[in-house]
N, C-alpha and C. Protein backbone atom coordinates (compact mmCIF):
# COMPACT_ATOMS: atom_id res chain seq x y z
N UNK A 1 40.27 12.36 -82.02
CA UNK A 1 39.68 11.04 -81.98
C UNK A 1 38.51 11.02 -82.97
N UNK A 2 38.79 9.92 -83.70
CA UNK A 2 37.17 9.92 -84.96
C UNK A 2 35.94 10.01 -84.45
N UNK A 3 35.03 10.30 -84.34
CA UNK A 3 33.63 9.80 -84.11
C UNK A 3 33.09 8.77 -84.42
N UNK A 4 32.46 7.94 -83.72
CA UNK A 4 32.10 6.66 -84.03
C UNK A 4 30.93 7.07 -84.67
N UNK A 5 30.72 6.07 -86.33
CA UNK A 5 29.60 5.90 -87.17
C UNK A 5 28.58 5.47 -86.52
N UNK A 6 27.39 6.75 -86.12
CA UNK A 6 25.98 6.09 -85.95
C UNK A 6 25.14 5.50 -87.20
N UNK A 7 24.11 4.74 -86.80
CA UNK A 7 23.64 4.28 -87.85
C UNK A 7 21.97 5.30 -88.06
N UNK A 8 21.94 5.35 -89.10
CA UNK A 8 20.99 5.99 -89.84
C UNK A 8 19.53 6.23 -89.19
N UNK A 9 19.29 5.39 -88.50
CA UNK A 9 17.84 5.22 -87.50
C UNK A 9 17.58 5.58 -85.94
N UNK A 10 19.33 5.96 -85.69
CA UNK A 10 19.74 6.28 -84.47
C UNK A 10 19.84 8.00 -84.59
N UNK A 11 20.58 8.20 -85.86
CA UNK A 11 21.00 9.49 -86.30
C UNK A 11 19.45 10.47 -86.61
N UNK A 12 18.48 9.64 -87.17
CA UNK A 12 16.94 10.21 -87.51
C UNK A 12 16.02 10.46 -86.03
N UNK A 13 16.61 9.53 -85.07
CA UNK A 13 15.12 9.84 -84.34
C UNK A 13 16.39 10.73 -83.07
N UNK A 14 17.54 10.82 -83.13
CA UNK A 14 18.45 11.93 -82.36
C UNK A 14 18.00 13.03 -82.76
N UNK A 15 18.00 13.59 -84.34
CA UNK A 15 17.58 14.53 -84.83
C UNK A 15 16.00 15.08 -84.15
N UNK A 16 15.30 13.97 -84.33
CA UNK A 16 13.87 14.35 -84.16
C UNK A 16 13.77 14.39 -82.24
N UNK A 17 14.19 14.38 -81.96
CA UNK A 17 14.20 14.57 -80.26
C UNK A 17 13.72 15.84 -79.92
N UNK A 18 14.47 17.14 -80.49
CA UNK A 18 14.59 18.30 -80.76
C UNK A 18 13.45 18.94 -80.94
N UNK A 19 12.75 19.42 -80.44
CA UNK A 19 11.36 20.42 -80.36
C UNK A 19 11.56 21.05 -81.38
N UNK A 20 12.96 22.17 -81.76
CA UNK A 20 13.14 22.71 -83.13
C UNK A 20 13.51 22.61 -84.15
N UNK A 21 14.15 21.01 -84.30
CA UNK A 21 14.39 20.16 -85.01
C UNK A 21 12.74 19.94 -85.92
N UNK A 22 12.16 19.23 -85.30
CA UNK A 22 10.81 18.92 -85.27
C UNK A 22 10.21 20.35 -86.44
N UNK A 23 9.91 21.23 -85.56
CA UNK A 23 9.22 22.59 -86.08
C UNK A 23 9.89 22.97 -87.50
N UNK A 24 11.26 22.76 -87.65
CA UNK A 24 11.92 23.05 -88.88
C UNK A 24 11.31 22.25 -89.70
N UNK A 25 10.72 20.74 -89.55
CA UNK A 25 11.19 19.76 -90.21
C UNK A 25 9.37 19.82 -91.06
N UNK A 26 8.55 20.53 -90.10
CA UNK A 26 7.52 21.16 -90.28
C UNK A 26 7.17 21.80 -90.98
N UNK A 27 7.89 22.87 -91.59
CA UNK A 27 7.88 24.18 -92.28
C UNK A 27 8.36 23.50 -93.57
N UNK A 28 9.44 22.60 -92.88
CA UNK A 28 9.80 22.41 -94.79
C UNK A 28 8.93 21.31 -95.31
N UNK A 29 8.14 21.00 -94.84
CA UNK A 29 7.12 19.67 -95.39
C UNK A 29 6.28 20.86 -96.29
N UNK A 30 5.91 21.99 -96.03
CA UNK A 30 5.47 23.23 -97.13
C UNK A 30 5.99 23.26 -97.84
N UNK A 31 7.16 22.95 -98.01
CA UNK A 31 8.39 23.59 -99.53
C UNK A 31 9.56 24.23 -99.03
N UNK A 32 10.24 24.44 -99.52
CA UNK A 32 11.90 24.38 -99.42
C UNK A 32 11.73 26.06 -98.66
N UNK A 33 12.74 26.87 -98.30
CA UNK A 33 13.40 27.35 -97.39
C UNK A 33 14.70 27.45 -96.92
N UNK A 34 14.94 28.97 -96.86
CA UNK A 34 16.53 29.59 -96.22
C UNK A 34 16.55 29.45 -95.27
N UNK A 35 17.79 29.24 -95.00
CA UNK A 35 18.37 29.31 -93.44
C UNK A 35 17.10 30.42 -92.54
N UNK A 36 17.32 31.60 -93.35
CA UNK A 36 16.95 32.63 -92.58
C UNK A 36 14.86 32.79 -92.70
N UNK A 37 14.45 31.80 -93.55
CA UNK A 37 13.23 31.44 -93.40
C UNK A 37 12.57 30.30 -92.42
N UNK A 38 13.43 29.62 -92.26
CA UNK A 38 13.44 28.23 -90.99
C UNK A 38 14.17 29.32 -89.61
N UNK A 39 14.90 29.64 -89.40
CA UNK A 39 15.26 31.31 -88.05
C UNK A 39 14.01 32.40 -87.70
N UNK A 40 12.95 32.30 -88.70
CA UNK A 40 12.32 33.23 -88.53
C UNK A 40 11.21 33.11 -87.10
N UNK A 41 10.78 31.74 -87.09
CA UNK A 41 10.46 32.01 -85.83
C UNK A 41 10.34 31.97 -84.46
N UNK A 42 12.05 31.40 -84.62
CA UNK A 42 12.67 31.07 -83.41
C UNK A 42 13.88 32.33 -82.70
N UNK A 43 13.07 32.47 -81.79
CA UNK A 43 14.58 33.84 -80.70
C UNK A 43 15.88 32.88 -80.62
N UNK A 44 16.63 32.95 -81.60
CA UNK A 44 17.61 32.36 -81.68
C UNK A 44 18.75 32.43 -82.84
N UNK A 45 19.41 32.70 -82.59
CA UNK A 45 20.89 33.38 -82.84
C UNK A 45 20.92 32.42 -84.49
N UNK A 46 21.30 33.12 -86.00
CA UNK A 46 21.90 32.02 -87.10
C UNK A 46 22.15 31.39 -86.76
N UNK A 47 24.11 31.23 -85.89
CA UNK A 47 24.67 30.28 -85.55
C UNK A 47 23.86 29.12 -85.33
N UNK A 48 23.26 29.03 -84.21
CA UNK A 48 22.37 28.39 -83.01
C UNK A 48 21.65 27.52 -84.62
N UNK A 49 20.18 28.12 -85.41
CA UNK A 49 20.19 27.96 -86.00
C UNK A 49 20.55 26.57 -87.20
N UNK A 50 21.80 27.52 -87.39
CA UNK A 50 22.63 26.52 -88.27
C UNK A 50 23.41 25.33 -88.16
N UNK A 51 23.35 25.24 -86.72
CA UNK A 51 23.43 23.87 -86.06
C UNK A 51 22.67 22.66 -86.05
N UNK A 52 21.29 23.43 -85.72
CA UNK A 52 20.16 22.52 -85.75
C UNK A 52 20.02 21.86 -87.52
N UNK A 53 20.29 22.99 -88.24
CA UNK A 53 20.23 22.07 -89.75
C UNK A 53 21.12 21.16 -90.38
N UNK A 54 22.26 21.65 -89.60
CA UNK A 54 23.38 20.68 -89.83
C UNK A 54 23.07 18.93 -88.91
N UNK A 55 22.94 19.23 -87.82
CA UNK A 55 22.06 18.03 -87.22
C UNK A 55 20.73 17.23 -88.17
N UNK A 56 20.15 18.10 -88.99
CA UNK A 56 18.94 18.06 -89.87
C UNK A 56 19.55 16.88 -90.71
N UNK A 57 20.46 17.79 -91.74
CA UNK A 57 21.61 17.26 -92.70
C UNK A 57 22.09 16.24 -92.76
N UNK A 58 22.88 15.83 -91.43
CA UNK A 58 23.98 15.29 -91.15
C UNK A 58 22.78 13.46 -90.80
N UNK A 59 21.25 13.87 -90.12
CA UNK A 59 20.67 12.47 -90.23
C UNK A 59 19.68 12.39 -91.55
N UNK A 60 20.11 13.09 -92.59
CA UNK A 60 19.84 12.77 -93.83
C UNK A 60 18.29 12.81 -93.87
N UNK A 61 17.54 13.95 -93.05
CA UNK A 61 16.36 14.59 -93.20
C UNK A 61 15.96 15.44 -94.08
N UNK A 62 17.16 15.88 -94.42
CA UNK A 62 16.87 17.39 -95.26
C UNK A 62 17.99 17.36 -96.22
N UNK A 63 18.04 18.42 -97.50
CA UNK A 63 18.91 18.60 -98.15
C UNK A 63 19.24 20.07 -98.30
N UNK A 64 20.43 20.55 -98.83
CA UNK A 64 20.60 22.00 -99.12
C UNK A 64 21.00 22.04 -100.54
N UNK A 65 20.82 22.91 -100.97
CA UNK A 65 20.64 23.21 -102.40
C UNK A 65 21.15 24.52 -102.52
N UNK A 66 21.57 25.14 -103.50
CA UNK A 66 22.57 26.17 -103.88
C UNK A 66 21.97 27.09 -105.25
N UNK A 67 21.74 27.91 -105.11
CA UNK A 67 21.26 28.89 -106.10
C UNK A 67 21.42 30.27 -106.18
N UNK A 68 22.55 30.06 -106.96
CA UNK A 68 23.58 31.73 -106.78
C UNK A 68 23.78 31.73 -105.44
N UNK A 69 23.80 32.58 -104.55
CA UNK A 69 23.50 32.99 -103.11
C UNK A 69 22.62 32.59 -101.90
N UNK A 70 21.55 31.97 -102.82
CA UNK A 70 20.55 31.59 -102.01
C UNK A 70 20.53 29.83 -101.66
N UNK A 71 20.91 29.68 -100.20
CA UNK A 71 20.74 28.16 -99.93
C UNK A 71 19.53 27.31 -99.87
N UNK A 72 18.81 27.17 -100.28
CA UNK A 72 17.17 26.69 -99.87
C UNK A 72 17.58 25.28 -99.36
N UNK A 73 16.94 24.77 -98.26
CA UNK A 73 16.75 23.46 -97.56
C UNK A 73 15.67 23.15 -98.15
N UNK A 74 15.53 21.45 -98.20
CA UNK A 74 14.29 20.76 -98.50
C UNK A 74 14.20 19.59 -98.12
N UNK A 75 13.20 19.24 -97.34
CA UNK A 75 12.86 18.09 -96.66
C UNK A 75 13.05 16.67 -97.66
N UNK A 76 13.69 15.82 -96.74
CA UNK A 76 14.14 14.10 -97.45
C UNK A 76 13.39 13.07 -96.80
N UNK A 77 12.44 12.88 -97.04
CA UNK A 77 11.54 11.93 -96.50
C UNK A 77 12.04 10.27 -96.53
N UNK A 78 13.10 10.18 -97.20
CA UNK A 78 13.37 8.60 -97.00
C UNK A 78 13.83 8.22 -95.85
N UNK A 79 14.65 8.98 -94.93
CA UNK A 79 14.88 8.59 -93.20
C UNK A 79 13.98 8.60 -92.87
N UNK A 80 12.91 9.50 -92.70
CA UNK A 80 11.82 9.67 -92.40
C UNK A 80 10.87 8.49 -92.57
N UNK A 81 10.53 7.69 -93.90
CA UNK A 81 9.71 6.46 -94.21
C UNK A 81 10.66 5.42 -93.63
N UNK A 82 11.91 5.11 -93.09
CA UNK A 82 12.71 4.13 -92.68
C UNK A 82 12.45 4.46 -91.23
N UNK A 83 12.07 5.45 -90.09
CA UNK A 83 11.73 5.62 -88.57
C UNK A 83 10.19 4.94 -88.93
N UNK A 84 9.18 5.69 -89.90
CA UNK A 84 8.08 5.31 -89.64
C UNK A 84 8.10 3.34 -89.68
N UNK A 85 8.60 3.03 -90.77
CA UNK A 85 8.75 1.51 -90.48
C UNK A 85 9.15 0.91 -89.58
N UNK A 86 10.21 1.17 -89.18
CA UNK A 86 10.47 0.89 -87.86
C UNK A 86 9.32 1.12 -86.77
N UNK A 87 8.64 2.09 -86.94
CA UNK A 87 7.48 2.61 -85.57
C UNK A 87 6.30 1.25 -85.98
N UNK A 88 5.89 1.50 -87.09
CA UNK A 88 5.06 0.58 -87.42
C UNK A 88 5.43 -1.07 -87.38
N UNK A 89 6.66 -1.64 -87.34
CA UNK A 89 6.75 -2.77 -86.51
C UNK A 89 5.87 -3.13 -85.29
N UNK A 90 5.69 -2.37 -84.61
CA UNK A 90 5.57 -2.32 -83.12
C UNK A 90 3.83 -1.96 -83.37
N UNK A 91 3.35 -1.52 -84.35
CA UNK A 91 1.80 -1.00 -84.45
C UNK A 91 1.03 -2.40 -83.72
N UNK A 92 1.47 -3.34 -84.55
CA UNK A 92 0.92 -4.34 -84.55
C UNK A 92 0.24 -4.65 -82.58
N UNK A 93 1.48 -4.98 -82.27
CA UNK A 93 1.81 -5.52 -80.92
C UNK A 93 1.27 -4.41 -79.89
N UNK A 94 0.56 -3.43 -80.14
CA UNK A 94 0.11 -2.57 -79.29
C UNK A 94 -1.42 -2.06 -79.54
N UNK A 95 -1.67 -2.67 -80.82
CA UNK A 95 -3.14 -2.87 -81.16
C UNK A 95 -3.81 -3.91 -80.75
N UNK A 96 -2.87 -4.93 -80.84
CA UNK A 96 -3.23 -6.17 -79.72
C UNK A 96 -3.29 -6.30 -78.28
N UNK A 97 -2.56 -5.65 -77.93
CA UNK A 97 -2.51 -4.94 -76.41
C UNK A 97 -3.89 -4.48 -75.95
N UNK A 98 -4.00 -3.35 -77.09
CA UNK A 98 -4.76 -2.43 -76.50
C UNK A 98 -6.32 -3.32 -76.35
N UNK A 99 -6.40 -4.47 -78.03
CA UNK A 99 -7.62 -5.39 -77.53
C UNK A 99 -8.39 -6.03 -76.47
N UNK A 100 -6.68 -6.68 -76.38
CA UNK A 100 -6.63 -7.57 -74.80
C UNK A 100 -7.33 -6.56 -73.67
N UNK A 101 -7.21 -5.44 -73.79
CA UNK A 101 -7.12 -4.53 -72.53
C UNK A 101 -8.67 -4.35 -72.39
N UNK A 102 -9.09 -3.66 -74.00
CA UNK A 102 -10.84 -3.80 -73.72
C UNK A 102 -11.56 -4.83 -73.29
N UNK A 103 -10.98 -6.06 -74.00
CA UNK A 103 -11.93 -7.18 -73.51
C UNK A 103 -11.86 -7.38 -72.22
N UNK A 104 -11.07 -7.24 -70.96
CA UNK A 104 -10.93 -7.38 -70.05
C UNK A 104 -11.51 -6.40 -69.55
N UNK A 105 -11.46 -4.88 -70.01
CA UNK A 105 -12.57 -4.14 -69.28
C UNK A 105 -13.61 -4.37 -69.57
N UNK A 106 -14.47 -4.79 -70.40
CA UNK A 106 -15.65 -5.39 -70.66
C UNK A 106 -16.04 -6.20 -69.72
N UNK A 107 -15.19 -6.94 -69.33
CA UNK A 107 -15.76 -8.42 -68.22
C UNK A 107 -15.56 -7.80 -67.06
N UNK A 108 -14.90 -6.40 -66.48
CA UNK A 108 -15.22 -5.88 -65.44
C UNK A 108 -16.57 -4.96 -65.02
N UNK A 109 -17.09 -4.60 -66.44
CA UNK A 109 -18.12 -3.82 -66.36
C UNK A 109 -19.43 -4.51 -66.30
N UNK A 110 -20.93 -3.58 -65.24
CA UNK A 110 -21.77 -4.87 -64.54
C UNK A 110 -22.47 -4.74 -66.08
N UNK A 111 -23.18 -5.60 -66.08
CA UNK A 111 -24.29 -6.50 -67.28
C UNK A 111 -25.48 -5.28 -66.10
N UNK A 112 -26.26 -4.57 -67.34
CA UNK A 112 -27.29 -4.20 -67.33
C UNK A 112 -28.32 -5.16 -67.01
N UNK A 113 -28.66 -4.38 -65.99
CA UNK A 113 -30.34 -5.22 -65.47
C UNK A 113 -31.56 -5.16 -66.29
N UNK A 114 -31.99 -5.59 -67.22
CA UNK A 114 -33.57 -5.32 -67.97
C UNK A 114 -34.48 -4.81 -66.99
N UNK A 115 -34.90 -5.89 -65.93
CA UNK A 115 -35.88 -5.12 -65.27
C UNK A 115 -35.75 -3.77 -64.49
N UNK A 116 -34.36 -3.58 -64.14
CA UNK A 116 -33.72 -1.95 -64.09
C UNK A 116 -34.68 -0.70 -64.37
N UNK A 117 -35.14 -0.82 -65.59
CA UNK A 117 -35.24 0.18 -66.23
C UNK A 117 -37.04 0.52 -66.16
N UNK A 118 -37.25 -0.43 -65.86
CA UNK A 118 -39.12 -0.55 -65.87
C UNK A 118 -39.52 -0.12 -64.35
N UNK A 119 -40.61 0.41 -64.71
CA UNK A 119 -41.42 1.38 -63.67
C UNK A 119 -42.48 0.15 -62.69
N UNK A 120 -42.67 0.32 -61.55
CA UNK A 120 -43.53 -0.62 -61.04
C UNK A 120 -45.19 -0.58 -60.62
């Protein structure tokens, strides 16, 4: 049976769910990297591994690259700037929120007494 086509924004933040998804995606924001340099500091099997980059891959986070023998991965930031837009839709509407929220704690909090503070 085919797999049904996810779409690109579904496929980026599936990827990023992943605690070691995440941490990979980390390392390569430093610069590119082998399989077996992104494995290094996880107790966890190539295979295992090479799953998670293929998941990487496959939501068009990362790329692999070929040099003689050596595969180096390197981070693709354009899924990446297409989740953040998407996140930042929503900035708006939760900065406003959060306004609403102070001003209303403001009008719960008492008004300082002046004469409070003076000695008799």
């Amino acid at each position: 049976m085919p797999q049904a086509a996810v779409d690109p924004l579904s496929a980026t933040f599936a990827a990023l769910a992943d605690p070691t998804r995440r941490a990979m995606l980390a390392r390569l924001a430093l610069g590119e990297a082998s399989v077996n340099e992104l494995a290094a500091p996880f107790d966890m099997s190539l295979p295992a591994v090479s799953k998670h980059i293929k998941v990487l891959h496959r939501a068009g986070l990362i790329t692999k690259g070929r040099d003689a023998q050596w595969r180096p991965c390197r981070i693709d930031g354009a899924h990446l700037k297409q989740a953040m837009d998407w996140i930042n839709q929503y900035r708006q509407f939760w900065e406003d929120r959060l306004d609403r929220l102070d001003a209303y704690l403001l009008t719960l909090a008492p008004t300082p007494n002046p004469s409070e503070g003076e000695n008799p």
